[in-house]
Structures are given as C-alpha cells and as structure tokens.
C-alpha atoms as a PDB file:
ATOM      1  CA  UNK A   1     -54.861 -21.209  -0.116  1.00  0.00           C
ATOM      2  CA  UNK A   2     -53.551 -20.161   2.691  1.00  0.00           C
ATOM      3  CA  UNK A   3     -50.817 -21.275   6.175  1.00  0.00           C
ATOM      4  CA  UNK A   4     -50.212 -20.420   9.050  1.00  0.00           C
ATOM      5  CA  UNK A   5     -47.023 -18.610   9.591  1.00  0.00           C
ATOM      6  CA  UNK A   6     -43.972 -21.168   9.245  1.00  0.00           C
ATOM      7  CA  UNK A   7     -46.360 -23.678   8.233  1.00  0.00           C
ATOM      8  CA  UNK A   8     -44.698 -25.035   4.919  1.00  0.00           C
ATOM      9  CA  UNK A   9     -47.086 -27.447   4.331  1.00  0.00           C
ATOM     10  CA  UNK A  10     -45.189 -30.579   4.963  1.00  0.00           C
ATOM     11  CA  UNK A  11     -45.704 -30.980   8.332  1.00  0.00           C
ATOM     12  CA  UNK A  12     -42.026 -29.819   9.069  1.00  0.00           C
ATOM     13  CA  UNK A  13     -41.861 -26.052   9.738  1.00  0.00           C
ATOM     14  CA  UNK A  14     -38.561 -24.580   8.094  1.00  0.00           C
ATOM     15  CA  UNK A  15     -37.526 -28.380   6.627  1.00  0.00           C
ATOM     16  CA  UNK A  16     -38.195 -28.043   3.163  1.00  0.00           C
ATOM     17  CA  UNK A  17     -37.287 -30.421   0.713  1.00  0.00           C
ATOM     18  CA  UNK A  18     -37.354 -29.760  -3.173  1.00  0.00           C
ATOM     19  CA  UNK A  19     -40.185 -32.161  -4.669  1.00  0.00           C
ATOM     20  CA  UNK A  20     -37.237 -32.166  -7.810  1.00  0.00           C
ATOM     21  CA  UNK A  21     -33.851 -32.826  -6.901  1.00  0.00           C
ATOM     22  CA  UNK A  22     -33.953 -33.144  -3.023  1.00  0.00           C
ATOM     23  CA  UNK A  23     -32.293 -30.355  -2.054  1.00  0.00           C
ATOM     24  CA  UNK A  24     -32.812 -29.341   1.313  1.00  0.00           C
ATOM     25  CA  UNK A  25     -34.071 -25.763   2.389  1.00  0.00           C
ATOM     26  CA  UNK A  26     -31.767 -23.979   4.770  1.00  0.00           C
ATOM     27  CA  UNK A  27     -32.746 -20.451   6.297  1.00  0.00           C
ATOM     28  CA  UNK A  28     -34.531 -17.695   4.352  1.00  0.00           C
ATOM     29  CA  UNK A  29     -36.475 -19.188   0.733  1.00  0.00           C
ATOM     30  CA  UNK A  30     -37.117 -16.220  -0.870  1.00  0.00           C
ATOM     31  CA  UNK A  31     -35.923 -17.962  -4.011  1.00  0.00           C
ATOM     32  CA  UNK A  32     -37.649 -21.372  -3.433  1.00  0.00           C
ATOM     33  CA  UNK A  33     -41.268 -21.778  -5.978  1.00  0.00           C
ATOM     34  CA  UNK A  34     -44.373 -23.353  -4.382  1.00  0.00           C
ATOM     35  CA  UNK A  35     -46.433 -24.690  -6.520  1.00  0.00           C
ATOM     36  CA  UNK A  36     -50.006 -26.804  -6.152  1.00  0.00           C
ATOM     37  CA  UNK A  37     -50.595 -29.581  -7.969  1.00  0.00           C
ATOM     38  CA  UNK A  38     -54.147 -31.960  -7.468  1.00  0.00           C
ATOM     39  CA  UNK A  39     -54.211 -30.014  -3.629  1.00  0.00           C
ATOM     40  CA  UNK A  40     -50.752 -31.112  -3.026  1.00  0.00           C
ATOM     41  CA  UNK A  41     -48.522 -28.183  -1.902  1.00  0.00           C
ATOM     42  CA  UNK A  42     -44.854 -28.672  -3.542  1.00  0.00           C
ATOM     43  CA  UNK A  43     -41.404 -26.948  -3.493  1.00  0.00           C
ATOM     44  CA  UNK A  44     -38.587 -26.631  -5.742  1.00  0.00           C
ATOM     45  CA  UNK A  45     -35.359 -25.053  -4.680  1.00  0.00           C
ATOM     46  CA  UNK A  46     -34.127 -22.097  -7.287  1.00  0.00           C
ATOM     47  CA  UNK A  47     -32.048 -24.456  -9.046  1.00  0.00           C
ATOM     48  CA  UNK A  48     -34.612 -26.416 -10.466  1.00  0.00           C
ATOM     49  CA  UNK A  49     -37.413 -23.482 -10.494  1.00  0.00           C
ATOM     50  CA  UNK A  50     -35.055 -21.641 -13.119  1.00  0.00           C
ATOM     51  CA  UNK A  51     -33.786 -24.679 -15.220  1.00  0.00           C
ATOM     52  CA  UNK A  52     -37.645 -25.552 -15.975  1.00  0.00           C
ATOM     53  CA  UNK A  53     -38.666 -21.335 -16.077  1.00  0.00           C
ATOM     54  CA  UNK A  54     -40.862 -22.008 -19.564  1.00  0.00           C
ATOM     55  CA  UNK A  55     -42.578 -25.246 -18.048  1.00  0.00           C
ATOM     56  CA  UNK A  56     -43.349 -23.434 -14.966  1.00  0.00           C
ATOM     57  CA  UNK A  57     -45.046 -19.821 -16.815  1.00  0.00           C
ATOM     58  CA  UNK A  58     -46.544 -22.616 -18.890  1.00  0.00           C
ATOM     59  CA  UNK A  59     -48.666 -24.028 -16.117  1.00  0.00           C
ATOM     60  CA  UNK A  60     -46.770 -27.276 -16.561  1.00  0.00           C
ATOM     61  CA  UNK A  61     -47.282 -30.099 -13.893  1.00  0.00           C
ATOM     62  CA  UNK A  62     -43.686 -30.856 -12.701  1.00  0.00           C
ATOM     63  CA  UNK A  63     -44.910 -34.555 -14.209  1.00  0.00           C
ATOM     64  CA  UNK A  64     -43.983 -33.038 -17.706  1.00  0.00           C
ATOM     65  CA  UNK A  65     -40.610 -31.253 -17.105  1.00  0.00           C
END
C-alpha cells in the first residue's frame, strides 16, 4: 500500500491519533506502528505498540489484545 508523502491516512496530515489509547502524535513518529486491518490503515503510539509486542509479531488484530 502505499501514500503520498505526509499523507497518514486519516485525512489529517501530521494529526495522528493512536487507534489504542488516544494518544496524540506530535512531531517526528519514528516510533509510532501502522498497522492494516480489513483495508483500514491504523496507528498506535510506542506505548501501546511495545506493551502488546507478542500480539503484534503474532499477526494479532488489535480486536484481540
């Protein structure tokens, strides 16, 4: 899949919100995980992307973490 540059996929380049706990995205995201579930583009700040690692590697839907 692919974006144009800053697209994020939610309609609001650079306003990311984390599809977990709600965190908001503020500058850089090198540590933010996308991940696409039924064609649905989702992000989860590094918080939540390391507390549910296993799920994740596992190919988990975020539905089961």
């Amino acid at each position: 899949m692919t974006s144009l540059p800053g697209d994020h996929g939610d309609g609001e380049a650079g306003h990311l919100v984390c599809a977990r706990c709600g965190a908001r995205a503020e500058g850089s995201l090198p540590t933010w995980t996308c991940s696409v579930e039924n064609g649905v583009r989702q992000y989860f700040c590094d918080t939540c992307s390391r507390a549910n690692l296993r799920a994740i590697e596992g190919r988990l839907d975020s539905a089961w973490w």
